[in-house]
PDB file of N, CA and C in Angstrom:
ATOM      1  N   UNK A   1      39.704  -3.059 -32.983  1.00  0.00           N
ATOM      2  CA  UNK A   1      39.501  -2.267 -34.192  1.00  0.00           C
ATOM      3  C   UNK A   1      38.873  -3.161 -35.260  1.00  0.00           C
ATOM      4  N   UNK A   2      37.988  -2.382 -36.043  1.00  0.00           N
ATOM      5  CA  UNK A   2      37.436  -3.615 -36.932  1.00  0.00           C
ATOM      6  C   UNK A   2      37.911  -2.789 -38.561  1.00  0.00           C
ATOM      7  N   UNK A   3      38.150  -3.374 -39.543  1.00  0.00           N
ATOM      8  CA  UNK A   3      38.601  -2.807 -40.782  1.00  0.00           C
ATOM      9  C   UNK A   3      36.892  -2.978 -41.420  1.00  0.00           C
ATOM     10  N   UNK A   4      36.969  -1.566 -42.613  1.00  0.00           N
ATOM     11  CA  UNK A   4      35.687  -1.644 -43.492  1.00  0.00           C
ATOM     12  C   UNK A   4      36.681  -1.226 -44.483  1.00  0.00           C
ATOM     13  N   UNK A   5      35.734  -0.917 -45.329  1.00  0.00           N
ATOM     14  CA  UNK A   5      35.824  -0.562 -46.952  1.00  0.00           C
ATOM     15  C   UNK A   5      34.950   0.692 -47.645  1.00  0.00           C
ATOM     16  N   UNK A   6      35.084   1.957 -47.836  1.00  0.00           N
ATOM     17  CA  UNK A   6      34.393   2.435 -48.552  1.00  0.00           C
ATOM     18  C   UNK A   6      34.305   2.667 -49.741  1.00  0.00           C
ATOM     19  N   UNK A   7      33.320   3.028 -50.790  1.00  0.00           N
ATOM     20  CA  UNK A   7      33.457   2.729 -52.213  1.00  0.00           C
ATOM     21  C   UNK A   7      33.194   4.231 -52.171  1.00  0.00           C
ATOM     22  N   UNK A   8      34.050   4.866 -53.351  1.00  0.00           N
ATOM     23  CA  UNK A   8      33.427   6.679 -53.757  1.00  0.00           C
ATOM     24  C   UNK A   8      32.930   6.778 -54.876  1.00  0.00           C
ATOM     25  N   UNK A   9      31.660   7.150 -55.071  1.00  0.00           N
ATOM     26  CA  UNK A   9      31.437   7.671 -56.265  1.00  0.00           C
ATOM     27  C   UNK A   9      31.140   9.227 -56.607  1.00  0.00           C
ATOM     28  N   UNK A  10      31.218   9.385 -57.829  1.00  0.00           N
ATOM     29  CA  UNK A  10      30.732  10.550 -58.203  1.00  0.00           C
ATOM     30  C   UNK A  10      31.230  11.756 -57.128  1.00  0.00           C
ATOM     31  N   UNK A  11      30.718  12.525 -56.797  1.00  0.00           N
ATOM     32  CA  UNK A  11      31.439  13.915 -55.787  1.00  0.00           C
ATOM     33  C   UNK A  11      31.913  13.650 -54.783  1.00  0.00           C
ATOM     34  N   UNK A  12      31.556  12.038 -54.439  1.00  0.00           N
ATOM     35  CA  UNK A  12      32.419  12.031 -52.965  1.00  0.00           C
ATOM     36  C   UNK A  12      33.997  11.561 -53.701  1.00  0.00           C
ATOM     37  N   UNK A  13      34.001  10.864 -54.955  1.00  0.00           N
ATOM     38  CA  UNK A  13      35.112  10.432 -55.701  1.00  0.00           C
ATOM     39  C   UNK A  13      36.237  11.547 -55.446  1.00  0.00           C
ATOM     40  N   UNK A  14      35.329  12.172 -56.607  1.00  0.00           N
ATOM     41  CA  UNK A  14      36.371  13.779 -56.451  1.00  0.00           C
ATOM     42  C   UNK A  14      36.890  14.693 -55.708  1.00  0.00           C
ATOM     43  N   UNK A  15      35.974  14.643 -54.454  1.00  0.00           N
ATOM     44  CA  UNK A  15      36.093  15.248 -53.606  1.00  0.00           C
ATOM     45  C   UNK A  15      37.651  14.405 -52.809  1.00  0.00           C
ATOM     46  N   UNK A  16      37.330  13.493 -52.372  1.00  0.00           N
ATOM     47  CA  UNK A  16      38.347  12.964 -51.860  1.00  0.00           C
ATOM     48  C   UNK A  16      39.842  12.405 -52.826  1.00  0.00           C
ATOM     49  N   UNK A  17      39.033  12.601 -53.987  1.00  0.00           N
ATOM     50  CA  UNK A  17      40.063  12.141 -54.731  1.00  0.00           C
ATOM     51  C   UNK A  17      40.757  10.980 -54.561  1.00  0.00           C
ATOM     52  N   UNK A  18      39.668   9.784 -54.164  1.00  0.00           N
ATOM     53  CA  UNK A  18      40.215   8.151 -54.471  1.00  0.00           C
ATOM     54  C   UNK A  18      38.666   7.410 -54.796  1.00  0.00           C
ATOM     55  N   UNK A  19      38.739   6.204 -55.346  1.00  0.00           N
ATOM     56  CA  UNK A  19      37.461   5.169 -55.596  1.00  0.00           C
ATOM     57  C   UNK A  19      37.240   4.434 -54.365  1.00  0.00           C
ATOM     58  N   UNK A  20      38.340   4.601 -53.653  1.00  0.00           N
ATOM     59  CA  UNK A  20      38.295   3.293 -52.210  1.00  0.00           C
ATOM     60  C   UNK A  20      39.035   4.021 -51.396  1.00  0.00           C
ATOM     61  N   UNK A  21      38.709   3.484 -50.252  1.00  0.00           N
ATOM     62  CA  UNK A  21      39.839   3.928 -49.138  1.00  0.00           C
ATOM     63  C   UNK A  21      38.931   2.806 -48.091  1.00  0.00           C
ATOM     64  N   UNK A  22      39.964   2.857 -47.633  1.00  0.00           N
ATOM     65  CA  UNK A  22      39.743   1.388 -46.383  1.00  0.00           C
ATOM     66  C   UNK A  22      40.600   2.426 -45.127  1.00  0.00           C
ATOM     67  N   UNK A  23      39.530   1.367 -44.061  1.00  0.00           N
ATOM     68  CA  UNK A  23      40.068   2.632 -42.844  1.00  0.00           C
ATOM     69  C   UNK A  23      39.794   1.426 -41.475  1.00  0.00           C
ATOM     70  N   UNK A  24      40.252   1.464 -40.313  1.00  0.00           N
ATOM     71  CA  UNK A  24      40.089   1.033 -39.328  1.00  0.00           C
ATOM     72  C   UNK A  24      39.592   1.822 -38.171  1.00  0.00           C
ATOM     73  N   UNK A  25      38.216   1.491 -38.112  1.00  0.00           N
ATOM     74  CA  UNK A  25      37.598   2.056 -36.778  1.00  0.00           C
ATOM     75  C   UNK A  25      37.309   1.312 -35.631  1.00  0.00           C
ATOM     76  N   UNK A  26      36.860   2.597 -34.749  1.00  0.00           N
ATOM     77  CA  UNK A  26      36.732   1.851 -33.460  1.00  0.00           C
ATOM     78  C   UNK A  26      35.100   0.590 -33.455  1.00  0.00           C
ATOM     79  N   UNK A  27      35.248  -0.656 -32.740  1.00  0.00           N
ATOM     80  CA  UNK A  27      33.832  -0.955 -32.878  1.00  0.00           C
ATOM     81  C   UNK A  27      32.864  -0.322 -32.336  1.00  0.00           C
ATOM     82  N   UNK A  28      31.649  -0.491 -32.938  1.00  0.00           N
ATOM     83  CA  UNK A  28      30.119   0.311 -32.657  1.00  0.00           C
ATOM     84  C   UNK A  28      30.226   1.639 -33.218  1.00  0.00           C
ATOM     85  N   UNK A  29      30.967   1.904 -34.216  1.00  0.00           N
ATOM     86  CA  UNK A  29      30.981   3.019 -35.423  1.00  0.00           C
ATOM     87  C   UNK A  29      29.928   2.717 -35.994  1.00  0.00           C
ATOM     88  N   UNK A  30      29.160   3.631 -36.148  1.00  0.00           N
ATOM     89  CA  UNK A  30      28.101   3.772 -37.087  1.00  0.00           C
ATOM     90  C   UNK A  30      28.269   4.651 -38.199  1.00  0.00           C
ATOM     91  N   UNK A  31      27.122   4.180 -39.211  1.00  0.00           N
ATOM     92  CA  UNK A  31      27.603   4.780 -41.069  1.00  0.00           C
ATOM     93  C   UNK A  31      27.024   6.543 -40.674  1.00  0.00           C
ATOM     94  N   UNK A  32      26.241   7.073 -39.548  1.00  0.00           N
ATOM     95  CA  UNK A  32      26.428   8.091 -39.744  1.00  0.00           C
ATOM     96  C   UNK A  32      28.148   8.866 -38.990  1.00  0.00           C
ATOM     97  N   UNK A  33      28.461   7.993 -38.358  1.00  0.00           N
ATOM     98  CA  UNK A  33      29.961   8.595 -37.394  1.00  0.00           C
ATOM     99  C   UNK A  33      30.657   8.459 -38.880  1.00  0.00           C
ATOM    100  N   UNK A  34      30.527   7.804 -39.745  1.00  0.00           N
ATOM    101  CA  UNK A  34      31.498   7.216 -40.476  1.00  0.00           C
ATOM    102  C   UNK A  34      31.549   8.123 -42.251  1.00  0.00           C
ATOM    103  N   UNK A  35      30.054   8.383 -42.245  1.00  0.00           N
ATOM    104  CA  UNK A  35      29.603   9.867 -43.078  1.00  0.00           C
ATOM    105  C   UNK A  35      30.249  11.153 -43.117  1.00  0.00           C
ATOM    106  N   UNK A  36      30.483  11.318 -41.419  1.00  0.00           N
ATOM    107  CA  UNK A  36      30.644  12.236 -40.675  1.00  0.00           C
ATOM    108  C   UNK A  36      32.436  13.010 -40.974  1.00  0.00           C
ATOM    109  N   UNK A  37      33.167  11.502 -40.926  1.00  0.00           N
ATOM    110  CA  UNK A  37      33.992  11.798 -41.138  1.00  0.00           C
ATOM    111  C   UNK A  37      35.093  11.673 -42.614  1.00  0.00           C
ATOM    112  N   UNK A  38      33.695  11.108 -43.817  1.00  0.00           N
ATOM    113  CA  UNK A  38      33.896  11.167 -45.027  1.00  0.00           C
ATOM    114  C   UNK A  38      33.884  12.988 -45.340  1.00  0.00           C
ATOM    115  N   UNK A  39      32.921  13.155 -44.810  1.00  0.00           N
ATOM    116  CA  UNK A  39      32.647  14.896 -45.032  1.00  0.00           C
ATOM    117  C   UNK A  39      34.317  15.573 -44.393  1.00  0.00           C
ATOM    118  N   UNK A  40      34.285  15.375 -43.081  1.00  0.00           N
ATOM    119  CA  UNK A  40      35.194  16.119 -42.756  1.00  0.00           C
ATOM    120  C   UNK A  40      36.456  15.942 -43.948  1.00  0.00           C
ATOM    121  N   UNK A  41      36.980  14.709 -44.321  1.00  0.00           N
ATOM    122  CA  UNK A  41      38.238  14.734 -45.346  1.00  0.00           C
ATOM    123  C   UNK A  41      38.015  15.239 -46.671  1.00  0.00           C
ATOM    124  N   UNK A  42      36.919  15.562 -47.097  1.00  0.00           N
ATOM    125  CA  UNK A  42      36.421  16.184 -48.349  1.00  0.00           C
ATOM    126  C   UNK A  42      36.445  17.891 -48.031  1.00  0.00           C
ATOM    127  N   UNK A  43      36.829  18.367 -46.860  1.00  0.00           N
ATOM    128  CA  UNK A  43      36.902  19.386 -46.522  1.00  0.00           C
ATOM    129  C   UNK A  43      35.899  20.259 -47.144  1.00  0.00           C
ATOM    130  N   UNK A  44      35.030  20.072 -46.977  1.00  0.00           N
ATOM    131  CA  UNK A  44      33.671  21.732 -47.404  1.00  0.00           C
ATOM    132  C   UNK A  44      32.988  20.866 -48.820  1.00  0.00           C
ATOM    133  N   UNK A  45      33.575  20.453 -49.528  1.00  0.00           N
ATOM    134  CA  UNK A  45      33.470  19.962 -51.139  1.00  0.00           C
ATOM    135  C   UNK A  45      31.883  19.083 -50.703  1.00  0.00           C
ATOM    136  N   UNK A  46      31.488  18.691 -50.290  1.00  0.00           N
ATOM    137  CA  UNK A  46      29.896  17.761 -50.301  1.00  0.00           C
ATOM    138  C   UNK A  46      29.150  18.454 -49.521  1.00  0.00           C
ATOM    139  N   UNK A  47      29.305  19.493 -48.577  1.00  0.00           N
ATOM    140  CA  UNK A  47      28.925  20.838 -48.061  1.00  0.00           C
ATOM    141  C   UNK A  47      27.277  20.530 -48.730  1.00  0.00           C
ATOM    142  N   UNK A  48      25.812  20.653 -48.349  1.00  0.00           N
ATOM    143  CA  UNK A  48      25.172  20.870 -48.869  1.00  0.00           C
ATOM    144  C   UNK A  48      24.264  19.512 -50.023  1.00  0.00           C
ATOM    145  N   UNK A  49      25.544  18.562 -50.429  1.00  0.00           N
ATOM    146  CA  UNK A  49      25.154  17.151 -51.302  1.00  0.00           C
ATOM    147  C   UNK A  49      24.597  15.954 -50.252  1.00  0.00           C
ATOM    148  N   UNK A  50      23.199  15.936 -50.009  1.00  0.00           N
ATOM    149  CA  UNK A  50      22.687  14.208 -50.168  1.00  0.00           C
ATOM    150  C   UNK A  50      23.540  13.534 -50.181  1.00  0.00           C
ATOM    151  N   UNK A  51      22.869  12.665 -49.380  1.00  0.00           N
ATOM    152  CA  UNK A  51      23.956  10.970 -49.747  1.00  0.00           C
ATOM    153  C   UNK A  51      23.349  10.313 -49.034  1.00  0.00           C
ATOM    154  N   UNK A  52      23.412   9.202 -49.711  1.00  0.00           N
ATOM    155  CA  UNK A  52      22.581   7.887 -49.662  1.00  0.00           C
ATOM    156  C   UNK A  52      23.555   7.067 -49.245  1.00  0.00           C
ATOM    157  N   UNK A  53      23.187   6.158 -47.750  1.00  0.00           N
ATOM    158  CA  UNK A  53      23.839   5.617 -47.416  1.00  0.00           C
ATOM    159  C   UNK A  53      23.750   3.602 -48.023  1.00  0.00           C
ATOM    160  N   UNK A  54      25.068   2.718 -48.179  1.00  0.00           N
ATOM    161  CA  UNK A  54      24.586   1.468 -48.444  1.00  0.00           C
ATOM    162  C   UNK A  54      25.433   0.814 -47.757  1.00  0.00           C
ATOM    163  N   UNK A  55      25.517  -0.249 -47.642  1.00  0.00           N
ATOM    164  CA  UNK A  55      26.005  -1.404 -46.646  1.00  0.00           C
ATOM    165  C   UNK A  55      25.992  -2.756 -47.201  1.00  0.00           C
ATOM    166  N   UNK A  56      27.012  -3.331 -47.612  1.00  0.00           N
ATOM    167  CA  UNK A  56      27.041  -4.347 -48.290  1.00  0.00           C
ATOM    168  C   UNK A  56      26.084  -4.613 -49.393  1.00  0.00           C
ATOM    169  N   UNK A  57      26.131  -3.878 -50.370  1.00  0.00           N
ATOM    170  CA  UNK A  57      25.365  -3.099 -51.658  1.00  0.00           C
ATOM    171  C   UNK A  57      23.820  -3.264 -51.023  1.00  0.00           C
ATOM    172  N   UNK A  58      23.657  -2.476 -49.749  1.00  0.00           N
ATOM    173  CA  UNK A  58      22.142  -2.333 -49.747  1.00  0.00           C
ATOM    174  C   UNK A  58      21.844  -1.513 -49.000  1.00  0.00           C
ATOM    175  N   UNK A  59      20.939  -0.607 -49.474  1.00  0.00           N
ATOM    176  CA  UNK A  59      20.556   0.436 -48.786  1.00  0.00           C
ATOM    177  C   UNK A  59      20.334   0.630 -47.223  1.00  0.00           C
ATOM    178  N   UNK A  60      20.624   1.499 -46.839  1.00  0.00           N
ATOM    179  CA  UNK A  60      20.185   1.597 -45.278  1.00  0.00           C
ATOM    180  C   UNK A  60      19.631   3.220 -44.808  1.00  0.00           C
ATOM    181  N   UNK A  61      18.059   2.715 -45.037  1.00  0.00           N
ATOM    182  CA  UNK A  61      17.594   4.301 -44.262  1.00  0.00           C
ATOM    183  C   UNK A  61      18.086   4.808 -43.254  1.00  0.00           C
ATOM    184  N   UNK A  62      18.328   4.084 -42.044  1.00  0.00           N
ATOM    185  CA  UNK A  62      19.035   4.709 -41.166  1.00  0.00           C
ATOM    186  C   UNK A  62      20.465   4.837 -40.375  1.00  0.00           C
ATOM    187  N   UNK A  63      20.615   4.902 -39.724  1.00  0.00           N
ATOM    188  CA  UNK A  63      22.444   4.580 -39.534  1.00  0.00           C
ATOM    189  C   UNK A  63      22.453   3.549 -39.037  1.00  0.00           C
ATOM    190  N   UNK A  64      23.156   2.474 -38.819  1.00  0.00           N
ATOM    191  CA  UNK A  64      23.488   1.286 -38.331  1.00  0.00           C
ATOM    192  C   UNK A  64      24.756   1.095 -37.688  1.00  0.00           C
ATOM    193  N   UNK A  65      25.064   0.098 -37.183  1.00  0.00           N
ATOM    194  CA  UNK A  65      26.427  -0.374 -36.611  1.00  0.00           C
ATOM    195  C   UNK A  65      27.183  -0.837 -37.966  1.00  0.00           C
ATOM    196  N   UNK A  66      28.260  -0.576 -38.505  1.00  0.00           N
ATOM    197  CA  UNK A  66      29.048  -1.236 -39.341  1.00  0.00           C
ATOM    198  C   UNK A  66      29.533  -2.497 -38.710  1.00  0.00           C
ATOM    199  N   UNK A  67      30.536  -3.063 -39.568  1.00  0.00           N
ATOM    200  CA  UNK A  67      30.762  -4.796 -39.139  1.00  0.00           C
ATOM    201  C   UNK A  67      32.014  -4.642 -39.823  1.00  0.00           C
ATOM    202  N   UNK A  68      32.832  -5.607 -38.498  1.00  0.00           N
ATOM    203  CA  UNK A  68      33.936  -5.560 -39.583  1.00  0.00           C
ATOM    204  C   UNK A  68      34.252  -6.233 -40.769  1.00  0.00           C
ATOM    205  N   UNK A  69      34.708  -6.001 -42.035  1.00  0.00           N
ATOM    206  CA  UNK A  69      34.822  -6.262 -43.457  1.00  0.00           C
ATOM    207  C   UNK A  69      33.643  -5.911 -43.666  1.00  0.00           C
ATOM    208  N   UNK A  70      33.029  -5.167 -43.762  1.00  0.00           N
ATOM    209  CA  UNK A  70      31.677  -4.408 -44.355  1.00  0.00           C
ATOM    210  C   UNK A  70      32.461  -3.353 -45.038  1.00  0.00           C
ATOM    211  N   UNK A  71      31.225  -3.474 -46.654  1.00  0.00           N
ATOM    212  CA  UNK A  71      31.850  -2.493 -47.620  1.00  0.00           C
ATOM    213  C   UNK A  71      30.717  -1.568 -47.688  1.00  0.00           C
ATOM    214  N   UNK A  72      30.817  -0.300 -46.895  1.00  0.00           N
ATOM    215  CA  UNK A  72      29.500   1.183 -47.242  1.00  0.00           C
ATOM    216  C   UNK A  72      30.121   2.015 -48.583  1.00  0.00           C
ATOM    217  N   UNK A  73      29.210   2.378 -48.897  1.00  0.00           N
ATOM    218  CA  UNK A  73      29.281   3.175 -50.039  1.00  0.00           C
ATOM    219  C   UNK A  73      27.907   4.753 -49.723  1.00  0.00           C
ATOM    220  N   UNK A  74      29.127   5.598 -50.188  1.00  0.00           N
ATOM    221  CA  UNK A  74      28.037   6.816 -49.914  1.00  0.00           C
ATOM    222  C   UNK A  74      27.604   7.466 -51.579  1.00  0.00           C
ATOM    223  N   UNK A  75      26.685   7.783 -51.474  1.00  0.00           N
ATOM    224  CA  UNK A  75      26.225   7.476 -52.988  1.00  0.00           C
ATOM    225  C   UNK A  75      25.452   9.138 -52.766  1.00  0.00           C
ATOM    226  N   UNK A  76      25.847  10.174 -53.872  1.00  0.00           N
ATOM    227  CA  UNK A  76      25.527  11.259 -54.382  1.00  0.00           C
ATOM    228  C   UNK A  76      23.953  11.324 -55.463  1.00  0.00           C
ATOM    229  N   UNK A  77      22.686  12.009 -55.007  1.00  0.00           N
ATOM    230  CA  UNK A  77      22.074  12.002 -56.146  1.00  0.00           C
ATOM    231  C   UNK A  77      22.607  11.588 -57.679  1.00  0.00           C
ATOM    232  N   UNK A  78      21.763  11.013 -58.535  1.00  0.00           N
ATOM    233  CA  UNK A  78      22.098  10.719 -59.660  1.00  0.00           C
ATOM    234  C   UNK A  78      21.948  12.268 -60.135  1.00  0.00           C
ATOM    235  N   UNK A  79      23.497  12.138 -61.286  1.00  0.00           N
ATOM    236  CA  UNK A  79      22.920  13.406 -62.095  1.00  0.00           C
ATOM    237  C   UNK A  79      22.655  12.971 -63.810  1.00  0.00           C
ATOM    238  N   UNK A  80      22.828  13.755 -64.531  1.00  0.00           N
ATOM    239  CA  UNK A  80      22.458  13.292 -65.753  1.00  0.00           C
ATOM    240  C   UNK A  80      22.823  14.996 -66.504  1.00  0.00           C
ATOM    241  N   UNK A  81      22.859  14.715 -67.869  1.00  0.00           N
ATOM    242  CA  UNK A  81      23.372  15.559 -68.845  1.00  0.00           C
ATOM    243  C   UNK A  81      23.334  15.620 -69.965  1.00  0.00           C
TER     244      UNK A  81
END
């Protein structure tokens, strides 16, 4: 099992209702398996919201293998007001 870190912002924050959550997956999890199941615990709430995936504060166009102690962050369009 390898431990990561995710950071929440903005609708995934709320949605899940924490800033962090740390989780232990299986190895060769990838940030879309790992998306996958950010959505599912937000139950319906990001339904429809973008997200930008990052990986040790850096972007990643496509899905990758996570690592263990790797911190992803799923990141919601910017909004403004």
């Amino acid at each position: 099992m390898i431990k990561v870190k995710i950071k929440c912002y903005s609708q995934v924050k709320y949605a899940l209702g924490k800033d962090e959550i740390s989780l232990e997956l299986e190895p060769e999890t990838t940030t879309a398996e790992l998306e996958e199941l950010v959505r599912e615990q937000a139950r319906g709430q990001l339904e429809g919201i973008s997200l930008r995936t990052a990986v040790n504060r850096v972007y990643v166009p496509e899905p990758v293998v996570v690592q263990d102690g790797d911190e992803i962050a799923f990141i919601p369009p910017v909004q403004g007001g």
